[in-house]
N, C-alpha and C. Protein backbone atom coordinates (compact mmCIF):
# COMPACT_ATOMS: atom_id res chain seq x y z
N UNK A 1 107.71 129.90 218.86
CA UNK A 1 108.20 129.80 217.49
C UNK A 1 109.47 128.93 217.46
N UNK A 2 109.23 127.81 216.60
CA UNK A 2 110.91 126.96 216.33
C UNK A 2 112.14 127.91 216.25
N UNK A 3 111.81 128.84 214.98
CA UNK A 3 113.69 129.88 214.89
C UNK A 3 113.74 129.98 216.28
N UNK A 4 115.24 130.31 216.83
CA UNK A 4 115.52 130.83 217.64
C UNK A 4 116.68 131.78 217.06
N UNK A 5 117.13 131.21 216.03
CA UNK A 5 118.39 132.47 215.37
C UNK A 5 118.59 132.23 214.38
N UNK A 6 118.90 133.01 213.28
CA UNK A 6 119.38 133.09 212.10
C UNK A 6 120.58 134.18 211.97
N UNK A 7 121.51 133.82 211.82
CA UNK A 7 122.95 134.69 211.40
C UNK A 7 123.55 134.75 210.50
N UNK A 8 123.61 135.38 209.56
CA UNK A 8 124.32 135.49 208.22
C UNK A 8 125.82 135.75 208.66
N UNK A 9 126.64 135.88 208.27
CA UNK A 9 127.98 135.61 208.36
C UNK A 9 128.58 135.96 207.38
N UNK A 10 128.61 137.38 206.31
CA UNK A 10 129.24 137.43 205.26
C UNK A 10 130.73 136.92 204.96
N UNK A 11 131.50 137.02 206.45
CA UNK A 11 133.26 136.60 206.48
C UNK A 11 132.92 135.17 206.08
N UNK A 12 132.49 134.52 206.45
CA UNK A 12 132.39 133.00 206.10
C UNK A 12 131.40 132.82 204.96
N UNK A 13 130.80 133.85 204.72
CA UNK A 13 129.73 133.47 203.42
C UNK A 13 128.32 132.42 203.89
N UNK A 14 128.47 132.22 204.89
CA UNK A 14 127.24 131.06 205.75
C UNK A 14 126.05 132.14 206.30
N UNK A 15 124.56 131.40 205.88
CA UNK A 15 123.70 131.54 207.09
C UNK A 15 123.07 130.82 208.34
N UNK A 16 122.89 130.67 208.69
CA UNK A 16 123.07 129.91 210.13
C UNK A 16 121.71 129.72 210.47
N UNK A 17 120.28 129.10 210.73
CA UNK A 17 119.35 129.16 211.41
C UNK A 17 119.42 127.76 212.64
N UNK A 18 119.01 128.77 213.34
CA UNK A 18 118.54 127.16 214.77
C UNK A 18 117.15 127.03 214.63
N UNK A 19 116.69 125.97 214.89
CA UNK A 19 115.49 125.87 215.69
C UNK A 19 115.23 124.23 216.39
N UNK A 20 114.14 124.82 217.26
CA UNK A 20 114.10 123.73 218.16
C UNK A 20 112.63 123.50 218.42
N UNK A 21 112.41 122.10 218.04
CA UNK A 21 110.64 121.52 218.01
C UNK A 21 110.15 120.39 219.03
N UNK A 22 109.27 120.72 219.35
CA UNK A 22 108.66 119.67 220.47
C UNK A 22 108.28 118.55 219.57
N UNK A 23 109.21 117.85 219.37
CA UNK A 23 109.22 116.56 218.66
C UNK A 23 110.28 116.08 218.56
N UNK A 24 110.44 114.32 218.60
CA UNK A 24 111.56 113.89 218.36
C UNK A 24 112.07 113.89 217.20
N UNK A 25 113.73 113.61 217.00
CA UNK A 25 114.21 113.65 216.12
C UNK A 25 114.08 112.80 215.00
N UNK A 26 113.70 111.65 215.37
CA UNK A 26 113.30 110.80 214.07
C UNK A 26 111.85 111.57 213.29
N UNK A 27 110.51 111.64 214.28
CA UNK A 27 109.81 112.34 213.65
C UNK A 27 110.22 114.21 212.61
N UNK A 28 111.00 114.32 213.11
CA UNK A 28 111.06 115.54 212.13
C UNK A 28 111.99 115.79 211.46
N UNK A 29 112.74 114.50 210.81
CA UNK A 29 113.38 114.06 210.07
C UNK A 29 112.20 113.22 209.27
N UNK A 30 111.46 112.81 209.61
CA UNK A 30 110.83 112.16 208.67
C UNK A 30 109.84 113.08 207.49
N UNK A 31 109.99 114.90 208.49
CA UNK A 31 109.60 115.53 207.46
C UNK A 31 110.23 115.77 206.56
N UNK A 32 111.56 115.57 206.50
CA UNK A 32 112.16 116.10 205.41
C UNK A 32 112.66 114.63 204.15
N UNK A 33 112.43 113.51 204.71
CA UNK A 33 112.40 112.54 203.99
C UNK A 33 111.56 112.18 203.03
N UNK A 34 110.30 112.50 202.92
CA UNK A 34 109.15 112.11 202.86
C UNK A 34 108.80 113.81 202.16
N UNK A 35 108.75 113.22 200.75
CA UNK A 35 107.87 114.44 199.56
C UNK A 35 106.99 115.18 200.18
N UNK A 36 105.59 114.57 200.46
CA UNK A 36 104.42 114.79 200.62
C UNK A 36 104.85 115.50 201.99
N UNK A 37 105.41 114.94 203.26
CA UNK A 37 105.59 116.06 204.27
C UNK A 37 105.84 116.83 203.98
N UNK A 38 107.37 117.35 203.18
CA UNK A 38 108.00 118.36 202.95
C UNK A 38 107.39 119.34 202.41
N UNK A 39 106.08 118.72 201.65
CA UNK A 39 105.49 120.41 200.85
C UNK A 39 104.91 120.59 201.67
N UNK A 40 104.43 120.13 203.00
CA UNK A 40 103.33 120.97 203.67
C UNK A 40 104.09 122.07 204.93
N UNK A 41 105.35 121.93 204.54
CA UNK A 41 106.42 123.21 205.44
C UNK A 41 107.20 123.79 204.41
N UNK A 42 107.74 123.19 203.29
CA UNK A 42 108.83 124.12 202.39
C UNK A 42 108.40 124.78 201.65
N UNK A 43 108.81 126.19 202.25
CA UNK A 43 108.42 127.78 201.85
C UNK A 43 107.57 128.33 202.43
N UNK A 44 107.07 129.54 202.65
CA UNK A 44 106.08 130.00 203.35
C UNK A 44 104.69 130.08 202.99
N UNK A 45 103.98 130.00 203.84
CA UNK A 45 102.54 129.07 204.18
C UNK A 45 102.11 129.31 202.89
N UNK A 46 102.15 131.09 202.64
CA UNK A 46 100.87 131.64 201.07
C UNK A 46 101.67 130.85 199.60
N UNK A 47 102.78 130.37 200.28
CA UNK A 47 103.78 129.65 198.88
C UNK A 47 103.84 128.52 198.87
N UNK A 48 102.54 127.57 199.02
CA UNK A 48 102.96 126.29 198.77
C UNK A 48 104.00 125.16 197.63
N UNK A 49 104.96 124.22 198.35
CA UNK A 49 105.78 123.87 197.27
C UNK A 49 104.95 122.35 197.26
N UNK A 50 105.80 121.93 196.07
CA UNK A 50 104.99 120.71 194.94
C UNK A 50 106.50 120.30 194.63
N UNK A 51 106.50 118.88 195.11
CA UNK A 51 108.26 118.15 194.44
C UNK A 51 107.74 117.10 193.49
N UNK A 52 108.60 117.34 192.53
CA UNK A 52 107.92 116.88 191.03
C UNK A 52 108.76 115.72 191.37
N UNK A 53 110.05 115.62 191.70
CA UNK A 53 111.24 114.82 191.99
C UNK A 53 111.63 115.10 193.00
N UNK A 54 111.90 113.43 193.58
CA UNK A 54 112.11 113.34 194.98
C UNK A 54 113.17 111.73 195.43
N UNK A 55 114.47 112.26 194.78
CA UNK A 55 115.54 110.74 195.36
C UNK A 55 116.38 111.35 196.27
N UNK A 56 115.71 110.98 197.64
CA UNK A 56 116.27 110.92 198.68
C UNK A 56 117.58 109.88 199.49
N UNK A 57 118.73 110.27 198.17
CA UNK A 57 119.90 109.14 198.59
C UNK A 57 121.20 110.34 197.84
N UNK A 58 122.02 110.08 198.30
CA UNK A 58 123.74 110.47 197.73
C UNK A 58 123.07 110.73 196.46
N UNK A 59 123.54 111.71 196.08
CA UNK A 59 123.84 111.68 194.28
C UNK A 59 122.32 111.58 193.26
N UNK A 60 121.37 111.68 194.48
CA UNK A 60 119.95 111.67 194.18
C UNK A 60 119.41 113.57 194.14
N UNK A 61 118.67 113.72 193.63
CA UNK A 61 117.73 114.86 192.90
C UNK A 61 116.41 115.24 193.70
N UNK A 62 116.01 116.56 193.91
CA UNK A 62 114.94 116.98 194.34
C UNK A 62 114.60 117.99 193.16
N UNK A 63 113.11 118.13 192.36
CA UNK A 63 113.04 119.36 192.40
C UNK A 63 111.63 119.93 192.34
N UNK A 64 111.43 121.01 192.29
CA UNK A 64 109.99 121.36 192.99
C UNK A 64 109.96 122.49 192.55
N UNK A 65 108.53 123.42 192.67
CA UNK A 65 108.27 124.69 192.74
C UNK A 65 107.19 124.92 193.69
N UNK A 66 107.57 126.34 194.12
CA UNK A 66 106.24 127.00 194.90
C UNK A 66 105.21 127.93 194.70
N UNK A 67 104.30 127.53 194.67
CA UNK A 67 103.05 128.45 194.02
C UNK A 67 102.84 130.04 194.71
N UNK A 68 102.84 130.88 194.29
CA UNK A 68 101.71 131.89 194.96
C UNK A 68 100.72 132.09 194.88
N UNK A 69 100.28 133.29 195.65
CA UNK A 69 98.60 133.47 196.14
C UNK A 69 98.25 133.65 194.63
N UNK A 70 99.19 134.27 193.76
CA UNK A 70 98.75 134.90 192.46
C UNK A 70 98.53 133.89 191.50
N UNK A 71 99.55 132.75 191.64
CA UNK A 71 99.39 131.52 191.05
C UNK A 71 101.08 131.48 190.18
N UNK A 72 101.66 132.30 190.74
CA UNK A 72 102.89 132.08 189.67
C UNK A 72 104.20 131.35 190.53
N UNK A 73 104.40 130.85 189.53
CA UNK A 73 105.55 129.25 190.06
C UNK A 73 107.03 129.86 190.00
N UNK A 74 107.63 129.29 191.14
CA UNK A 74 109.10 129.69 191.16
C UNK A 74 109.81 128.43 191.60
N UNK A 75 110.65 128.00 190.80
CA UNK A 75 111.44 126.26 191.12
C UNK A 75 112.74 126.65 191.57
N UNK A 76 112.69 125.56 192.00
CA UNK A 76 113.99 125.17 192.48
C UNK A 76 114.39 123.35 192.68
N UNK A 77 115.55 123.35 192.75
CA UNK A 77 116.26 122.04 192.72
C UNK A 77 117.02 122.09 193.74
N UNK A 78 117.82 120.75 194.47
CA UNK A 78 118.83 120.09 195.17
C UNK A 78 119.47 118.94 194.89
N UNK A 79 120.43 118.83 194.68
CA UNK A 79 121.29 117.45 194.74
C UNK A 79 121.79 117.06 196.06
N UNK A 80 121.28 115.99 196.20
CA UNK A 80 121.29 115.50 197.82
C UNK A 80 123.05 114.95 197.49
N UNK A 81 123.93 115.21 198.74
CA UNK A 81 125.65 114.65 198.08
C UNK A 81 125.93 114.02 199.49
N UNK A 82 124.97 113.99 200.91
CA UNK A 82 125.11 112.99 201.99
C UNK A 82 123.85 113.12 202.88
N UNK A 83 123.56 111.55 203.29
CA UNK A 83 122.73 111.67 204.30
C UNK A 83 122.69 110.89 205.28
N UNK A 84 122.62 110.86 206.96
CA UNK A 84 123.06 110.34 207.68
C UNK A 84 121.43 109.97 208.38
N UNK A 85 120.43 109.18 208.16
CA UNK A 85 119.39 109.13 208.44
C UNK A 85 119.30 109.31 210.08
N UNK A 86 118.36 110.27 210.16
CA UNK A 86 117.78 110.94 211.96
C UNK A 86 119.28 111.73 211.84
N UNK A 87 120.35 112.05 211.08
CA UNK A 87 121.27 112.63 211.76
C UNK A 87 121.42 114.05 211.21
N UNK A 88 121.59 114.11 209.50
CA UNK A 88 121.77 115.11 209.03
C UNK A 88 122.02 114.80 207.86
N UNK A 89 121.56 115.63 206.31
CA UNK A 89 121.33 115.60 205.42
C UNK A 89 122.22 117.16 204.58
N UNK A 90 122.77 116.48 203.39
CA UNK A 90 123.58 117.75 202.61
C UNK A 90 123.17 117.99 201.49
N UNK A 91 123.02 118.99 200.87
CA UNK A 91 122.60 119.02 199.40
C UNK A 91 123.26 120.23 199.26
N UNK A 92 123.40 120.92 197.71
CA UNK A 92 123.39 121.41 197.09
C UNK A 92 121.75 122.57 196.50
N UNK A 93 121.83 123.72 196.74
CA UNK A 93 120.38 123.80 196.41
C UNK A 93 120.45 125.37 195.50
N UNK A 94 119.54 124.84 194.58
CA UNK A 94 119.27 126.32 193.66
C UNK A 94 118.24 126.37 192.48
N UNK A 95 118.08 128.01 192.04
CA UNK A 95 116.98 128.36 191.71
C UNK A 95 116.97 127.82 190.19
N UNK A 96 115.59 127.42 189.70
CA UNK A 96 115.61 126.69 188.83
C UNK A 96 114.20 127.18 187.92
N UNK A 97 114.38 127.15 186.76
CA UNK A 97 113.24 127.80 185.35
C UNK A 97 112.01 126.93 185.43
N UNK A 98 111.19 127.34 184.53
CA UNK A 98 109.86 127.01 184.84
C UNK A 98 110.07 125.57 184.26
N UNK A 99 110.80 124.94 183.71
CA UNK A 99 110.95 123.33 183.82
C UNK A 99 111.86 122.89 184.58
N UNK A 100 112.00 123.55 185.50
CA UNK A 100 112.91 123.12 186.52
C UNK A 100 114.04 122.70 186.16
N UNK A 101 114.86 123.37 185.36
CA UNK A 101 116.57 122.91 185.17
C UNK A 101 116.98 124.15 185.67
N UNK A 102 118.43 123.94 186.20
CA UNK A 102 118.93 125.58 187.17
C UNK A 102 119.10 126.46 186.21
N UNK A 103 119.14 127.77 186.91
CA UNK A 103 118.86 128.71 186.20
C UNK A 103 120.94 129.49 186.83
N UNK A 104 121.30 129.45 185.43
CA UNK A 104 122.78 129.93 185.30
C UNK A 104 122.92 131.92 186.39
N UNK A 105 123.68 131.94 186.94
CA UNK A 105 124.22 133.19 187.23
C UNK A 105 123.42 133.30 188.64
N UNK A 106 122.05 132.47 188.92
CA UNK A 106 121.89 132.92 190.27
C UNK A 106 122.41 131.89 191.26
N UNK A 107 122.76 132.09 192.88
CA UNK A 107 123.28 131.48 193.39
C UNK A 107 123.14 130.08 194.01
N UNK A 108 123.95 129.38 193.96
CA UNK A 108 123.57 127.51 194.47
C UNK A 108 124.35 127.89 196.33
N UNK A 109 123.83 127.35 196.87
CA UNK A 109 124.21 127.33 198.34
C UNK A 109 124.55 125.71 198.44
N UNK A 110 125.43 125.64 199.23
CA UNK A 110 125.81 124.42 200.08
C UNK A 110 125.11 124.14 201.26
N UNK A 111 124.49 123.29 201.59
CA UNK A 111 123.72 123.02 202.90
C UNK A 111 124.18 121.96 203.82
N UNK A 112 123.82 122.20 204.86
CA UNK A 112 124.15 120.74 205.88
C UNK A 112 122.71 121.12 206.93
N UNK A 113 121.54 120.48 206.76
CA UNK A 113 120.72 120.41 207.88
C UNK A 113 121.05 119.60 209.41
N UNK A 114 121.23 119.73 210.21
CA UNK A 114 121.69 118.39 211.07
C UNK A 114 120.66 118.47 212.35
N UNK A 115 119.97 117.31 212.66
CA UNK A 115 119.01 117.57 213.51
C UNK A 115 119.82 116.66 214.95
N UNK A 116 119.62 116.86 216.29
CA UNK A 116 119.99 116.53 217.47
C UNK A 116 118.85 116.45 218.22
N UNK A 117 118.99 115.58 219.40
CA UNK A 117 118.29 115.93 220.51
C UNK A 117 118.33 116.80 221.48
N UNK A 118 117.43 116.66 222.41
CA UNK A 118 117.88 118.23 222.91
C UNK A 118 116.20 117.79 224.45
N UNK A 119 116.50 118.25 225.46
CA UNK A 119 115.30 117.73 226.67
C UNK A 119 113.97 118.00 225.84
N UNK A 120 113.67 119.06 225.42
CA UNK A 120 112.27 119.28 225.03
C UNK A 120 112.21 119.06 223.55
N UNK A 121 112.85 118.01 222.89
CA UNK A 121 112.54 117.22 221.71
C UNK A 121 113.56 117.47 220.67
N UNK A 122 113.70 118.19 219.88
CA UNK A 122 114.58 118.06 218.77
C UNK A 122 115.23 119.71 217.89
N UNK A 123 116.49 119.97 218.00
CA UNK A 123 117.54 121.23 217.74
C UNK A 123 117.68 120.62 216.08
N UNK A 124 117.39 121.68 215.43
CA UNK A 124 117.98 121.74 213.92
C UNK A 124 118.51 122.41 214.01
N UNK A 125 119.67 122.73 213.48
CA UNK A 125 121.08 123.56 212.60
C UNK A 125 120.66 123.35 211.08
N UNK A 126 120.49 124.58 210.85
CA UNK A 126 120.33 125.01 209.02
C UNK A 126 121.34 125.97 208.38
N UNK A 127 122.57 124.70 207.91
CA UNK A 127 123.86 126.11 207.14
C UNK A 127 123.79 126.01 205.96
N UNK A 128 123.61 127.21 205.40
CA UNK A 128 123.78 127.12 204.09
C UNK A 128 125.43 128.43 203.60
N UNK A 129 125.87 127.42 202.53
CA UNK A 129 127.11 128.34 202.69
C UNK A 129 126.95 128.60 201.31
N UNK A 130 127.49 130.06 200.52
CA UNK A 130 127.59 130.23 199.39
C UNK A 130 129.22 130.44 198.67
N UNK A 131 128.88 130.53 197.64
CA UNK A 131 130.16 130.36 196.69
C UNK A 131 131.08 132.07 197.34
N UNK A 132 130.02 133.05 197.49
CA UNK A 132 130.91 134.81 197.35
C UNK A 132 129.45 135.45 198.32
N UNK A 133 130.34 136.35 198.70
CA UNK A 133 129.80 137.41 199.97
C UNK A 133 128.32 138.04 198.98
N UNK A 134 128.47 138.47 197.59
CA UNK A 134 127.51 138.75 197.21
C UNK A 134 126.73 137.51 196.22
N UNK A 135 127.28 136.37 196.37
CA UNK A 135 125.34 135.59 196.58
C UNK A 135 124.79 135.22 197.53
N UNK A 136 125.58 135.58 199.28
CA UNK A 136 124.83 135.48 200.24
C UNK A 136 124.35 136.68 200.06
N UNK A 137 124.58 137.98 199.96
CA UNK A 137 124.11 139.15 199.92
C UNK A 137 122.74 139.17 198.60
N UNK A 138 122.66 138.44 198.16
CA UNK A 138 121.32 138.51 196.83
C UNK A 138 120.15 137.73 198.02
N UNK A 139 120.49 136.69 197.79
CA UNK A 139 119.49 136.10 198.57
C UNK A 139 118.94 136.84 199.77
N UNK A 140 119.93 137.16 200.80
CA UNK A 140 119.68 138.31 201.54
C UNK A 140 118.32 138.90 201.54
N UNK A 141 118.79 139.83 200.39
CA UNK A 141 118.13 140.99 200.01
C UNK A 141 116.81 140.37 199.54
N UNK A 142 116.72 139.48 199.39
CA UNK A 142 115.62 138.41 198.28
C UNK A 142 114.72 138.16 199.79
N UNK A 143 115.48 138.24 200.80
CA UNK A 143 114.20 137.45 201.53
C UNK A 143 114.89 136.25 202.53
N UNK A 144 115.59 135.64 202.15
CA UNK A 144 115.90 134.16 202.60
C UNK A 144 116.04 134.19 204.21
N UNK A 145 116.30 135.33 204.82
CA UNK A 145 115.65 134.96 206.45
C UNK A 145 114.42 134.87 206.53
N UNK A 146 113.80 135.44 206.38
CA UNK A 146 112.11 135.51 206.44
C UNK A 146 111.26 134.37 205.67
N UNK A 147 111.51 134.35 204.60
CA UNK A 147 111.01 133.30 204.12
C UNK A 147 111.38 131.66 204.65
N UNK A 148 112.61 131.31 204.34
CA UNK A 148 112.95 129.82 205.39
C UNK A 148 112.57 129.93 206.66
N UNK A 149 112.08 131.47 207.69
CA UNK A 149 111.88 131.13 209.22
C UNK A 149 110.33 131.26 209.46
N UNK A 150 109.63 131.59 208.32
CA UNK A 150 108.31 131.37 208.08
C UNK A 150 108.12 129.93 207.26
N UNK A 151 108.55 129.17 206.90
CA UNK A 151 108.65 127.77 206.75
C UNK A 151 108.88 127.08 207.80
N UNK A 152 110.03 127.31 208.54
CA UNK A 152 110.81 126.40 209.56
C UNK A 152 109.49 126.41 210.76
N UNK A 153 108.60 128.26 210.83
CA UNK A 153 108.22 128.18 212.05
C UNK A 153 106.76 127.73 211.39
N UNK A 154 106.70 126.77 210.45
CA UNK A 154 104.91 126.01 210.60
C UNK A 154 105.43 124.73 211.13
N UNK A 155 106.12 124.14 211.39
CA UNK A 155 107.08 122.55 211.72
C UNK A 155 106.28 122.10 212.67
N UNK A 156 106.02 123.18 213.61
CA UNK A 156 105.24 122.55 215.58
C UNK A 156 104.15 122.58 214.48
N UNK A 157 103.32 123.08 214.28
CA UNK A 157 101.81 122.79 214.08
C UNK A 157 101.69 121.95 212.91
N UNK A 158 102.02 121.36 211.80
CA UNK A 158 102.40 120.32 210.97
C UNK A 158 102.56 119.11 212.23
N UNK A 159 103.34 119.26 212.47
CA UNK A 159 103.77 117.94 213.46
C UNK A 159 102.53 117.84 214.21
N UNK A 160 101.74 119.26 214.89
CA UNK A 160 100.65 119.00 215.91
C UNK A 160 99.59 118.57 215.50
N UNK A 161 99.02 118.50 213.86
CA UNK A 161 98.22 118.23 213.28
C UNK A 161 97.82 117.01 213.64
């Protein structure tokens, strides 16, 4: 399995995931560049996501939703604010209404993905930091280890495809 850890950190308000893929770093950076890759890993498997919008630059926009088994849609958005191509990518990310504009009072996280090399192919670092101890604590409770490490861990077999 890619995770190797996920740590929440309420003192710092950060969650922390590692993982590490038998693939190089340009290739799995190119999943996250690239729309059409990205829905076939972001969110977990029974939740496929769909990016309606996709500007992959500074000051550029993502936004998307993910389906369930049931068929009901849950969006979300990012504002991309740096990206260091093969190096590491920042956005802004949060939950967003069924036309995808954010949805007020729930929480936006700060992100920094940063991918490295590493002997057996390629180390991601996934931080996401929040504004207060209790909107890391919502999400929490919502799921957000399990769900991003059931995303993160389809990456090897996507790539193996």
């Amino acid at each position: 399995m890619p995770v190797i850890s996920a740590t929440p950190d309420l003192d710092n308000l950060t969650l922390t995931i590692t993982a590490e893929f038998a693939a190089p770093v340009d290739r799995v950076w190119q999943i996250y560049a690239d729309p059409r890759q990205l829905e076939q890993i972001w969110g977990p498997p029974t939740y496929p996501a769909t990016f309606v919008d996709f500007e992959f630059a500074p000051g550029g926009q993502a936004r998307y939703f993910m389906t369930s088994p049931e068929g009901e849609k849950f969006g979300g958005w990012w504002k991309f604010t740096a990206i260091d191509p093969t190096s590491s990518l920042a956005f802004d990310d949060g939950f967003a209404d069924a036309d995808l504009n954010p949805v007020d009072g729930m929480p936006v996280s700060t992100n920094l993905f940063e991918f490295t090399a590493i002997d057996t192919g390629t180390r991601a670092v996934y931080t996401s930091t929040y504004a207060s101890a209790a909107d890391l604590d919502k999400v929490l409770e919502m799921g957000v280890v399990e769900g991003a490490s059931l995303s993160i861990n389809q990456i090897d077999a996507f790539l193996a495809a």
